[in-house]
C-alpha atoms as a PDB file:
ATOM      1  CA  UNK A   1      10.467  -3.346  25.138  1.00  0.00           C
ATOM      2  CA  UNK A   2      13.773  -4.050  23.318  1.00  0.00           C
ATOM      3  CA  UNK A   3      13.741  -7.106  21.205  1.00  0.00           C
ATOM      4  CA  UNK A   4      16.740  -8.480  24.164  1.00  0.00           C
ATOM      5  CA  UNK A   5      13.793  -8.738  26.461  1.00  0.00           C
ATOM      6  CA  UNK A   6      11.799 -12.002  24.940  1.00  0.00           C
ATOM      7  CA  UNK A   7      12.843 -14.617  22.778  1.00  0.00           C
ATOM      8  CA  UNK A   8      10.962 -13.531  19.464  1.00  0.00           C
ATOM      9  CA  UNK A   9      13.436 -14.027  16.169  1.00  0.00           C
ATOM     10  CA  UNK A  10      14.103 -10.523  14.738  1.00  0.00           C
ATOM     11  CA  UNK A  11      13.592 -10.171  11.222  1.00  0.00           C
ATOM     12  CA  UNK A  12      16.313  -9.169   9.280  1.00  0.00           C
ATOM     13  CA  UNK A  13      16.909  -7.327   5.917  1.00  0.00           C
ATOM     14  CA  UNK A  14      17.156  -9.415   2.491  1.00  0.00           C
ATOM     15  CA  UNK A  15      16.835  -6.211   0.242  1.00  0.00           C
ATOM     16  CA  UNK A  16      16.877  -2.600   0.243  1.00  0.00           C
ATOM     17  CA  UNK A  17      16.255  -0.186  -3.200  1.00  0.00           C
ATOM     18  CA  UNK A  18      15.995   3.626  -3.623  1.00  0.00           C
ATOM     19  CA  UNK A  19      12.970   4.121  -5.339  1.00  0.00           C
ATOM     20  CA  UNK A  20      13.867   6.817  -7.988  1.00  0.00           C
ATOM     21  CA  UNK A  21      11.416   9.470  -9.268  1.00  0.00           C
ATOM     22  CA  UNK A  22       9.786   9.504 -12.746  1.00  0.00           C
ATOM     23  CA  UNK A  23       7.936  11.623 -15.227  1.00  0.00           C
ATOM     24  CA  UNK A  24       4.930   9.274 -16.126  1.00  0.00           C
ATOM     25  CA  UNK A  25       3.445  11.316 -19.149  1.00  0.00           C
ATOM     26  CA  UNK A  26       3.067  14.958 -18.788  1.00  0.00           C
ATOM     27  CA  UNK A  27       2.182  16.685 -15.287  1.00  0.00           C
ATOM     28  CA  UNK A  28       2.401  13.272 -13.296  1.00  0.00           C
ATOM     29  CA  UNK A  29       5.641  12.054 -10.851  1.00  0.00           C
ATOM     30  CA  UNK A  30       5.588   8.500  -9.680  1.00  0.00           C
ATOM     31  CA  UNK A  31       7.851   6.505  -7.331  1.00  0.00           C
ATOM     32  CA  UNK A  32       6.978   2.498  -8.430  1.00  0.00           C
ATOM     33  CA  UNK A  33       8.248   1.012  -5.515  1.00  0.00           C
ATOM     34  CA  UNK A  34       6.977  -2.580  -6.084  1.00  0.00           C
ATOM     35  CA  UNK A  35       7.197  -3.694  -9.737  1.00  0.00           C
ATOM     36  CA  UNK A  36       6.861  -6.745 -11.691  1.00  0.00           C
ATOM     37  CA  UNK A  37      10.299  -8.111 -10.687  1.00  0.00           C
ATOM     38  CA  UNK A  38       9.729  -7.932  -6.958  1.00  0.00           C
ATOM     39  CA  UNK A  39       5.898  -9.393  -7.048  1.00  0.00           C
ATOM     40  CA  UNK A  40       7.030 -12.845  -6.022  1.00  0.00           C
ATOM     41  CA  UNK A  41       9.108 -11.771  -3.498  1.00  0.00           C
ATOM     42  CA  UNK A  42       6.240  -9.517  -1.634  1.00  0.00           C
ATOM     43  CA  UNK A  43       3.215 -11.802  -2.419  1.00  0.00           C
ATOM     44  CA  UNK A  44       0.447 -10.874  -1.627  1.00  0.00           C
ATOM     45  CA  UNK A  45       1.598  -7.317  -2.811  1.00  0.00           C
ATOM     46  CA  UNK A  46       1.137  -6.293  -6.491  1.00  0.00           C
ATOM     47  CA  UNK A  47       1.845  -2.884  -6.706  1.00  0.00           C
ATOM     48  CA  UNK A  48       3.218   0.178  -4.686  1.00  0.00           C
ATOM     49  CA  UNK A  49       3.103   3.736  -5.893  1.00  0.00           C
ATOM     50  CA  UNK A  50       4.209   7.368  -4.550  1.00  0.00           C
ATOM     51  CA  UNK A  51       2.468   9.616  -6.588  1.00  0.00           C
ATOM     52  CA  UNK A  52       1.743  13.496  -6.950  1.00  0.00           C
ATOM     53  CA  UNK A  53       0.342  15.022 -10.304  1.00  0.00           C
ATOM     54  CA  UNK A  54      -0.623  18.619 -11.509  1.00  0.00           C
ATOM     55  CA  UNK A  55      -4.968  19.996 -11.775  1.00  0.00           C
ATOM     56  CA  UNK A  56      -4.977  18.926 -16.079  1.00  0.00           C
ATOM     57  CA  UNK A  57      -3.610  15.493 -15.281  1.00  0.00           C
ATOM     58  CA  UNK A  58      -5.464  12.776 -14.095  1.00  0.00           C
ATOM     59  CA  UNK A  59      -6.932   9.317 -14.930  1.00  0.00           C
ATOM     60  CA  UNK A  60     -10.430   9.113 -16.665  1.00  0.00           C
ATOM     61  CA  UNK A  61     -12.483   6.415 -16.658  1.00  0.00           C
ATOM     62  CA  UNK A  62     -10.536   3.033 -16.734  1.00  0.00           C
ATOM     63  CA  UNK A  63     -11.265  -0.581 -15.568  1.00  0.00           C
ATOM     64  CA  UNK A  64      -9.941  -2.812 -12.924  1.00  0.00           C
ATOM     65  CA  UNK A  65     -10.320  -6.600 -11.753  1.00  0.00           C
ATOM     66  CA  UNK A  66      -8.795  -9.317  -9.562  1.00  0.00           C
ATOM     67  CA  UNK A  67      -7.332  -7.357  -6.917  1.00  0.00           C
ATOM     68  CA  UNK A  68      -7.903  -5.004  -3.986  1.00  0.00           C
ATOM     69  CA  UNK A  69      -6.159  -1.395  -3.904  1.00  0.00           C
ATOM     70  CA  UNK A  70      -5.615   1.011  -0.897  1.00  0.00           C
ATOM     71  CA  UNK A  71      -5.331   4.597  -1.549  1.00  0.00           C
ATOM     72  CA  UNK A  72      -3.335   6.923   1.297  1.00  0.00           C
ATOM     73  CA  UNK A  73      -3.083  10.811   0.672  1.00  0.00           C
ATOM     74  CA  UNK A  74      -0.366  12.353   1.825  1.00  0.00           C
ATOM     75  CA  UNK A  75      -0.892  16.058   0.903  1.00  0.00           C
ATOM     76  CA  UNK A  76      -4.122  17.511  -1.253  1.00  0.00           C
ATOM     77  CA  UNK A  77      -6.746  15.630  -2.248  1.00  0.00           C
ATOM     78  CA  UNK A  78      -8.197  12.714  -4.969  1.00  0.00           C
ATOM     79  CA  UNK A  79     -11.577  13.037  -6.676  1.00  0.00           C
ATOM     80  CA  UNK A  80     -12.642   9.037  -7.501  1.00  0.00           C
ATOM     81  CA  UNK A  81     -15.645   8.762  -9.346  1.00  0.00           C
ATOM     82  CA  UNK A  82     -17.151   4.814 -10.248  1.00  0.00           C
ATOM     83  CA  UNK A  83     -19.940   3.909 -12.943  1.00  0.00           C
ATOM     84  CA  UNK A  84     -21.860   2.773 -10.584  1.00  0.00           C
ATOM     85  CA  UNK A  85     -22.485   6.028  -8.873  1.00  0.00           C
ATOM     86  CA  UNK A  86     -20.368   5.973  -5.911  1.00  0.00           C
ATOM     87  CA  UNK A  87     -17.833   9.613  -5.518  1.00  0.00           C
ATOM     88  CA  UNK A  88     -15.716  10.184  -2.892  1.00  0.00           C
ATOM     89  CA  UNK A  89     -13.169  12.914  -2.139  1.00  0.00           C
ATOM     90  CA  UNK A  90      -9.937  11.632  -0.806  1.00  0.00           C
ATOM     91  CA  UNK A  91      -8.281  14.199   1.195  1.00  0.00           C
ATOM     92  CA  UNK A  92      -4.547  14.168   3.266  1.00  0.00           C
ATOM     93  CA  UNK A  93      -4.641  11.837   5.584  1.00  0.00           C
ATOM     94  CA  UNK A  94      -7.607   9.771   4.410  1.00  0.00           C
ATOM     95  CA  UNK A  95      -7.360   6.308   2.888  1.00  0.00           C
ATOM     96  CA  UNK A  96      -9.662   4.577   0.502  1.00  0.00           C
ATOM     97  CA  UNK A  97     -10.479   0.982   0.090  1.00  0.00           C
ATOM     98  CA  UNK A  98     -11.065   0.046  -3.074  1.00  0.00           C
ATOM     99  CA  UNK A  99     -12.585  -4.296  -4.071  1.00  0.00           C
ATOM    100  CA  UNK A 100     -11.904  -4.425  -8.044  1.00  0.00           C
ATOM    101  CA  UNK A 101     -13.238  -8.048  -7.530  1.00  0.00           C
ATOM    102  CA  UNK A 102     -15.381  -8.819 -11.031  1.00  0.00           C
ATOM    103  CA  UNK A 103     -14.970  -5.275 -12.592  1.00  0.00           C
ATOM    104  CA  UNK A 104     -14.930  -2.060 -11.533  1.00  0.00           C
ATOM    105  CA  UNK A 105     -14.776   1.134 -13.700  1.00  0.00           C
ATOM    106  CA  UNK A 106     -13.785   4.186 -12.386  1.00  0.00           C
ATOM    107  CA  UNK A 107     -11.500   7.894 -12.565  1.00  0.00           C
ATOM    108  CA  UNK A 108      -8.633   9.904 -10.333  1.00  0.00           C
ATOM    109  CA  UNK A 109      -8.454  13.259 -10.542  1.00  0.00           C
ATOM    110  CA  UNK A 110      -6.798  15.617  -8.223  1.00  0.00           C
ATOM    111  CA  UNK A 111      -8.532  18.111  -6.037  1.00  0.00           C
ATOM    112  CA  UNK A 112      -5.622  20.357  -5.681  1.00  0.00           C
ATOM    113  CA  UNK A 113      -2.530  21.633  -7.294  1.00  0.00           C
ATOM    114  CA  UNK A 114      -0.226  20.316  -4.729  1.00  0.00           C
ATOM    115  CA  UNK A 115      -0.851  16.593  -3.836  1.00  0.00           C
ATOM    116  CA  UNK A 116       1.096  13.165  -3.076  1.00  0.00           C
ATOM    117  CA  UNK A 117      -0.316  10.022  -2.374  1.00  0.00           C
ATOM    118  CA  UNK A 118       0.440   6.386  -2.156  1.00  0.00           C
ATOM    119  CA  UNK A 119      -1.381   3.432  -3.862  1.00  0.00           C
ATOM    120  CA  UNK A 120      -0.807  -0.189  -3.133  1.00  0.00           C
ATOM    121  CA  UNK A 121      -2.456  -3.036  -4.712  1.00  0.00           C
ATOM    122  CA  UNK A 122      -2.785  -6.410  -2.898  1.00  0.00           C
ATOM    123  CA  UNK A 123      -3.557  -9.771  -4.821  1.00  0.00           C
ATOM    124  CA  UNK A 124      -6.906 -11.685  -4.263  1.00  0.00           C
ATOM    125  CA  UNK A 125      -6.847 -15.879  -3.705  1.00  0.00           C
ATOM    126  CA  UNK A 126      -8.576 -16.962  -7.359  1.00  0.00           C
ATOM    127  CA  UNK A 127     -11.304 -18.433  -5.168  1.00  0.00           C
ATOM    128  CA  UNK A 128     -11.895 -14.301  -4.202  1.00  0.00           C
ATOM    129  CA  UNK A 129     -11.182 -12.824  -7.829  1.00  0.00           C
ATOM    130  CA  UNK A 130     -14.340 -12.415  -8.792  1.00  0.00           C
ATOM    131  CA  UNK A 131     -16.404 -11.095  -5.996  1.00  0.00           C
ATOM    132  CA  UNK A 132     -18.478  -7.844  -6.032  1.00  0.00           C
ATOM    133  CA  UNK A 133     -16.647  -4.752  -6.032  1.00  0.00           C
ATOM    134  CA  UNK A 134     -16.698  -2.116  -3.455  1.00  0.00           C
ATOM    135  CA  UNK A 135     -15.805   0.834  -1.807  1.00  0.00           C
ATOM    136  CA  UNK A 136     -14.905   1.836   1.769  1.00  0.00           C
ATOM    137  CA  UNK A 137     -13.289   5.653   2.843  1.00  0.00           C
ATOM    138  CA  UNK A 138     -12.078   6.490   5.590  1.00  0.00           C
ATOM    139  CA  UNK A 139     -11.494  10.368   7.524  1.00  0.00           C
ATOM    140  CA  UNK A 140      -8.007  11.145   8.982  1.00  0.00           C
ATOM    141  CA  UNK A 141     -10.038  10.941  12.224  1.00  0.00           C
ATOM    142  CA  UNK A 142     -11.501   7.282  11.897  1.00  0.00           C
ATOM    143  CA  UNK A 143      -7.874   6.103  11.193  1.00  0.00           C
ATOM    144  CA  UNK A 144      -7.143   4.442  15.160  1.00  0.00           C
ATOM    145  CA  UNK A 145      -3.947   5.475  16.515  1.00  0.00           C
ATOM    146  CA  UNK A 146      -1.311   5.542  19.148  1.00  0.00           C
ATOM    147  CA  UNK A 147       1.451   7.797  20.180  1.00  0.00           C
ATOM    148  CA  UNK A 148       3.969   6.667  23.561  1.00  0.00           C
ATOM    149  CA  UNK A 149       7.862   7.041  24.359  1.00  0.00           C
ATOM    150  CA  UNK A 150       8.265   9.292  20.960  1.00  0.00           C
ATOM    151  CA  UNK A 151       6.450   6.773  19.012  1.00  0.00           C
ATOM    152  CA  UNK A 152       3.419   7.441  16.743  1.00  0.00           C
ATOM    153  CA  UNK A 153       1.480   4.648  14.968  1.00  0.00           C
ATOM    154  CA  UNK A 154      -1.686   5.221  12.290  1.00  0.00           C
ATOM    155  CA  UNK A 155      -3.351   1.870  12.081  1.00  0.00           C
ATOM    156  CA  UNK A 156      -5.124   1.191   8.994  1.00  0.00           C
ATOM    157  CA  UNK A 157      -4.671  -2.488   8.715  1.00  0.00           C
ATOM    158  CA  UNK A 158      -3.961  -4.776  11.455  1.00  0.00           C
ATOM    159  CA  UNK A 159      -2.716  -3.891  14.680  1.00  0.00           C
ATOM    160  CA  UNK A 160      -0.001  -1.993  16.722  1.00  0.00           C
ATOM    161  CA  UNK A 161       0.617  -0.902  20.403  1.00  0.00           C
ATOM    162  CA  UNK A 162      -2.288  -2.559  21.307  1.00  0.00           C
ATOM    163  CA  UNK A 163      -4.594  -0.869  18.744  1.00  0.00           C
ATOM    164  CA  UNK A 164      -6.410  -2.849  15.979  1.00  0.00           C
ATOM    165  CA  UNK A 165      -7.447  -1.367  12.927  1.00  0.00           C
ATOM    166  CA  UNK A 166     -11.844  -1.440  12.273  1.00  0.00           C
ATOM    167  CA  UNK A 167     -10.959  -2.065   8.378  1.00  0.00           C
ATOM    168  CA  UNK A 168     -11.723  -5.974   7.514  1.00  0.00           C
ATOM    169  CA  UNK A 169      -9.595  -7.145   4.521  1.00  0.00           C
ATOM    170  CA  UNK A 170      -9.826 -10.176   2.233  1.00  0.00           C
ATOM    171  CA  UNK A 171      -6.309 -10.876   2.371  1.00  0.00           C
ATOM    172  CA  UNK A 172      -4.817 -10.379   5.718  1.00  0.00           C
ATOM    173  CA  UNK A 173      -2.097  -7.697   6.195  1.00  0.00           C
ATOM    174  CA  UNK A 174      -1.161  -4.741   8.026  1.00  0.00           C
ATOM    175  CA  UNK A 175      -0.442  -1.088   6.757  1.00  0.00           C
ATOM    176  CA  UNK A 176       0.868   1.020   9.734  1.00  0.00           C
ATOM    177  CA  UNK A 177       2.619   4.440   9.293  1.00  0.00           C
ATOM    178  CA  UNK A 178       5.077   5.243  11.785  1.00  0.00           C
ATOM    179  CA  UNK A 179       6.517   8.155  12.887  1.00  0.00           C
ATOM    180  CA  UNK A 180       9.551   7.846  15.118  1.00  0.00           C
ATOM    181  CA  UNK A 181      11.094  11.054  16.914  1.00  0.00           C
ATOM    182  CA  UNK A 182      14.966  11.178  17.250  1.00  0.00           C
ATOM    183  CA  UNK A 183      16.245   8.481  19.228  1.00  0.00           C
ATOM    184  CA  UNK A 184      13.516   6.805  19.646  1.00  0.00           C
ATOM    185  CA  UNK A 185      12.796   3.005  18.231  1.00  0.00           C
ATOM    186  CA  UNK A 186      10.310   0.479  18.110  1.00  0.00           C
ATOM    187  CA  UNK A 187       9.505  -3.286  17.720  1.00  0.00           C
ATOM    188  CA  UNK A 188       6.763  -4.858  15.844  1.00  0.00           C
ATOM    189  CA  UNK A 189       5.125  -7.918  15.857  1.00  0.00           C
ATOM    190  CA  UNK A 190       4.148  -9.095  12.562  1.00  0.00           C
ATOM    191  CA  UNK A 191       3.086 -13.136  11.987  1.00  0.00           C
ATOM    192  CA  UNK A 192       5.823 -15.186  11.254  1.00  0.00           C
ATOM    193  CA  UNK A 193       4.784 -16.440   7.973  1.00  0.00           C
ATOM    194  CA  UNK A 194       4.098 -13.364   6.575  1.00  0.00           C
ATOM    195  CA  UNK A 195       5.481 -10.938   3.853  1.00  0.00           C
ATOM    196  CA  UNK A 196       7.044  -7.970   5.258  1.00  0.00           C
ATOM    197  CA  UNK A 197       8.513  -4.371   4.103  1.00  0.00           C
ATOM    198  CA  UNK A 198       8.717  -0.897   5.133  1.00  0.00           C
ATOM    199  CA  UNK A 199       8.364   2.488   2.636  1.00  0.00           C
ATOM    200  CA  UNK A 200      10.921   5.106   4.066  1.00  0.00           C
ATOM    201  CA  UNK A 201       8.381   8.696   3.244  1.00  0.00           C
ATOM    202  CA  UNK A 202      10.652  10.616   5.511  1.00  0.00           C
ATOM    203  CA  UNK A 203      13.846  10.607   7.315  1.00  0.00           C
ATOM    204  CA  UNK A 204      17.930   9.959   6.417  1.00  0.00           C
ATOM    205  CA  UNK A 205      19.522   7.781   9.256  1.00  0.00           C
ATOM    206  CA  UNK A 206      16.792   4.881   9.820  1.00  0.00           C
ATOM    207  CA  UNK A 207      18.650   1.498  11.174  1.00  0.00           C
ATOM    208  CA  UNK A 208      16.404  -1.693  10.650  1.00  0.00           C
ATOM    209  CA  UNK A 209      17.126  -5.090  12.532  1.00  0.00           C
ATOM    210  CA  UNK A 210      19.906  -4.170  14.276  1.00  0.00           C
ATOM    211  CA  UNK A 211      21.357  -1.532  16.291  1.00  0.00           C
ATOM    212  CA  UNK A 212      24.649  -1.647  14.304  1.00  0.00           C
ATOM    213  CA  UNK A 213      22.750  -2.048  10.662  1.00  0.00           C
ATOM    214  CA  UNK A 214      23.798   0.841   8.664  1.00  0.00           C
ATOM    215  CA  UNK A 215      21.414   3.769   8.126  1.00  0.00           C
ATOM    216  CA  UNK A 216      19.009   3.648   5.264  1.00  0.00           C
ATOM    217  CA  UNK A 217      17.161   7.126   3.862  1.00  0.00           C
ATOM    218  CA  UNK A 218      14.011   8.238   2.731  1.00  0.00           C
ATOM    219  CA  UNK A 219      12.216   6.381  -0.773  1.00  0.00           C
ATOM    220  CA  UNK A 220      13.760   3.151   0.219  1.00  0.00           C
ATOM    221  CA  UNK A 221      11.797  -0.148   0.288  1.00  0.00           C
ATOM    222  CA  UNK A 222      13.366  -2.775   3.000  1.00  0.00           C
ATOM    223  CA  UNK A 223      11.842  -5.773   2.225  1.00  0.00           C
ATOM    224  CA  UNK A 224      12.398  -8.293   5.712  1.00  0.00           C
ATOM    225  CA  UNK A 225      12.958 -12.074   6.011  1.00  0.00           C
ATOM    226  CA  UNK A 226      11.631 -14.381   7.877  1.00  0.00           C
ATOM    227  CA  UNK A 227      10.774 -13.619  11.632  1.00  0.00           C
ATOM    228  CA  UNK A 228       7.925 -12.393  14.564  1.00  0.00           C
ATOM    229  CA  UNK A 229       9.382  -8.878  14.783  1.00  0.00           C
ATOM    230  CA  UNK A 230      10.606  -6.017  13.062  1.00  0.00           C
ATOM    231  CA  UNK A 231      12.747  -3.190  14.919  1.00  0.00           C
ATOM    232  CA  UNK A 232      13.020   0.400  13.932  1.00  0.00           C
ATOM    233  CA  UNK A 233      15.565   2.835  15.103  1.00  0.00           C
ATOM    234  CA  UNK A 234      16.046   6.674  14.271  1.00  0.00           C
ATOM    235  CA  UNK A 235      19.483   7.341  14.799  1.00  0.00           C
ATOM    236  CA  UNK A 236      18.833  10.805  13.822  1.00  0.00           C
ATOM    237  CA  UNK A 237      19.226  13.770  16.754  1.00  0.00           C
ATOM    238  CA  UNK A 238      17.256  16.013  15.042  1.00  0.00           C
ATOM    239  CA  UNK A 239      14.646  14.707  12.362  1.00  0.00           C
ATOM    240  CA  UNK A 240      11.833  12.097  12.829  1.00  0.00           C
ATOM    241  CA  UNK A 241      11.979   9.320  10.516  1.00  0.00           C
ATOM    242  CA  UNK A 242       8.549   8.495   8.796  1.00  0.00           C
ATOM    243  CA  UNK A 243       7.688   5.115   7.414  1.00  0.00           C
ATOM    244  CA  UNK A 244       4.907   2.607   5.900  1.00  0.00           C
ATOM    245  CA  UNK A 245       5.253  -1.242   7.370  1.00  0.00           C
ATOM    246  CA  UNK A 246       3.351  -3.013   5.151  1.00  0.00           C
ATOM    247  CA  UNK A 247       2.865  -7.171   6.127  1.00  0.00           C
ATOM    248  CA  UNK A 248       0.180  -9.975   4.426  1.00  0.00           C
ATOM    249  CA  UNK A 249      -0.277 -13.137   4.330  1.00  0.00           C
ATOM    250  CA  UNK A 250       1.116 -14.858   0.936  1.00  0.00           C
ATOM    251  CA  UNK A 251      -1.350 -16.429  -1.393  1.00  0.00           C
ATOM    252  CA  UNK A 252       1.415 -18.583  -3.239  1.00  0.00           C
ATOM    253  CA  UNK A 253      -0.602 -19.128  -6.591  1.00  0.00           C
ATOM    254  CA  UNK A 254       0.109 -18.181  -9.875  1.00  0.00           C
ATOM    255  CA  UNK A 255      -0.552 -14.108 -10.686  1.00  0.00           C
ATOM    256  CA  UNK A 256      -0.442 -12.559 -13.534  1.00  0.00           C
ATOM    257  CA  UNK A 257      -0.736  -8.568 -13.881  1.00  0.00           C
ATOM    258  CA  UNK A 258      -1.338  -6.964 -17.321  1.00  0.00           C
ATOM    259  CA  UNK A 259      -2.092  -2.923 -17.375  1.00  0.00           C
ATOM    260  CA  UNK A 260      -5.581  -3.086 -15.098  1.00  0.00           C
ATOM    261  CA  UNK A 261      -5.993  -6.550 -14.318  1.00  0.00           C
ATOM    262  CA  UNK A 262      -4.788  -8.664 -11.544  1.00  0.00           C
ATOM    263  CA  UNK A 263      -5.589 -12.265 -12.541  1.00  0.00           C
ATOM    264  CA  UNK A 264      -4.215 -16.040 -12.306  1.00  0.00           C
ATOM    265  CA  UNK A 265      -3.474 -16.740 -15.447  1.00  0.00           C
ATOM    266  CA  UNK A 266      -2.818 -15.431 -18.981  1.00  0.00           C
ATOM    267  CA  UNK A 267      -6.176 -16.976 -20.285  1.00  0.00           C
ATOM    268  CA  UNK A 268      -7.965 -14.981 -17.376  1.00  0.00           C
ATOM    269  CA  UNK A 269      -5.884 -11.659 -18.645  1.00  0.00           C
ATOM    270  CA  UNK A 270      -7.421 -12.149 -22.086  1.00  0.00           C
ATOM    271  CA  UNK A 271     -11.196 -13.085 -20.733  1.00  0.00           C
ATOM    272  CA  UNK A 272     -11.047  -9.523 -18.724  1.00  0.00           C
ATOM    273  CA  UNK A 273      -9.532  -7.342 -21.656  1.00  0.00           C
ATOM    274  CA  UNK A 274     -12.710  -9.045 -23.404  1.00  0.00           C
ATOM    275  CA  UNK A 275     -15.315  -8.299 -21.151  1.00  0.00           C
ATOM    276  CA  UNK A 276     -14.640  -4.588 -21.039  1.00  0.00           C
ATOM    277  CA  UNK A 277     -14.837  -4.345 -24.148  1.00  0.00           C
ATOM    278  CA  UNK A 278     -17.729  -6.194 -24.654  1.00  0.00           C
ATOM    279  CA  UNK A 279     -19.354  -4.353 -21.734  1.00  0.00           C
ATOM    280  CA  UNK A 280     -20.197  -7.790 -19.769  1.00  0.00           C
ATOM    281  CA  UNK A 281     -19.328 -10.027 -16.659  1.00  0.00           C
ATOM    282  CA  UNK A 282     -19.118  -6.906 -14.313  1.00  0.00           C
ATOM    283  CA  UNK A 283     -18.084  -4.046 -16.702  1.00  0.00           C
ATOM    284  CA  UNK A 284     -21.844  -3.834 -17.824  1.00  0.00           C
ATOM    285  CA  UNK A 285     -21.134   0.173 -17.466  1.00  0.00           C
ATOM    286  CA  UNK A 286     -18.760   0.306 -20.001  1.00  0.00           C
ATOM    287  CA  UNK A 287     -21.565   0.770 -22.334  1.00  0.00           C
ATOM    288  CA  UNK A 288     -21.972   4.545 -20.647  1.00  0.00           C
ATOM    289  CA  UNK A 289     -18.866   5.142 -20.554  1.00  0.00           C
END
């Protein structure tokens, strides 16, 4: 169905950036795609990072609190390790769910020499800060999806083409990755009132909004205004276009992010940097660390 065919208001674009590539100490290339700047604009969303990084680099054991992350592999693999005992492998394909809430202490390593991934972190309502922390993985395989008129959707938040994603999250939001062949387009609902953007991973002549938009490449964020739909065109004859629409619902309180810590105020920042260091109020596992 072409957005012509019902009355829903098409979103269109307020903002698109190339996301450039960086050295982030030695043996580690990131793509920060949302940073502090644009955190107001894509409440609920804190944080969005491409990453890839070499078998001696990696992130030992570190603290987090306030927020929720989601962790997509692209190619290779991540070894995450907590305090509290839980270990997962993340391999291509698989995502991880991962509930800082009241403290959480864990590492990233990678599992092979070639690897690229994608972490985003999404806020928490204050009255949600502090719950327990978790984990939740899931395969390539229990990642729902849908694939009609040379589209291809991976649901694994929300819902598209009629499939809905089995991952519950405390904010709500989507996170689909869409493929589109050449030619082909699509139109997605997303809730009015929500935040919207897409993540361009692959692809050099994708046209958002409107037919006669011009064409916008690969490690672009388009961030979306106001609207019920978003609509996707490859214009491409020859290469699919690949992308990440991301959508929540915005929280509208006061955030404040400092290094690990997602919280509401700068008073909260310092209470947090205090308890890990004092090993209390959920980072009781520092101690071992």
């Amino acid at each position: 169905m072409s957005p012509s065919d019902d009355n829903r208001v098409t979103r269109q674009v307020i903002k698109n950036f190339f996301v450039k590539l960086q050295e982030e100490g030695e043996g580690a290339l990131v793509r920060n795609a949302i940073t502090e700047m644009d955190q107001k604009l894509l409440d609920p969303f804190v944080l969005l990072v491409e990453f890839s990084f070499s078998l001696s680099v990696g992130y030992p054991d570190h603290p987090h609190r306030g927020f929720e992350s989601l962790t997509y592999m692209l190619k290779g693999g991540i070894i995450h390790k907590d305090l509290k005992g839980h270990s997962s492998t993340i391999k291509a394909g698989d995502v991880q769910w991962m509930t800082a809430g009241r403290g959480i202490i864990h590492s990233e390593y990678p599992e092979e020499e070639v690897n690229n991934g994608l972490q985003l972190w999404i806020n928490l309502p204050s009255i949600h800060r502090m719950i327990e922390p978790k984990n939740l993985e899931l395969s390539g395989s229990e990642i729902p999806g849908a694939d009609e008129d040379g589209v291809e959707v991976k649901v694994i938040a929300g819902d598209s083409m009629g499939i809905k994603s089995p991952c519950h999250t405390t904010t709500p939001m989507m996170y689909l990755d869409f493929t589109l062949k050449p030619g082909s387009q699509t139109h997605q609902t997303v809730p009015e009132s929500w935040t919207a953007f897409a993540y361009i991973l692959e692809g050099d002549e994708g046209v958002f909004c409107s037919m006669n938009s011009s064409a916008i490449s690969s490690h672009h964020v388009v961030v979306f205004g106001p609207g019920e739909l978003v609509s996707v065109w490859n214009k491409s004859s020859s290469r699919s276009l690949r992308f990440l629409l991301i959508a929540g619902e915005p929280i509208g309180e006061p955030l404040i992010q400092s290094g690990p810590f997602v919280m509401s105020s700068q008073a909260e920042i310092d209470t947090a940097f205090e308890d890990y260091q004092n090993a209390k109020n959920g980072f009781e596992m520092a101690k071992s660390s």
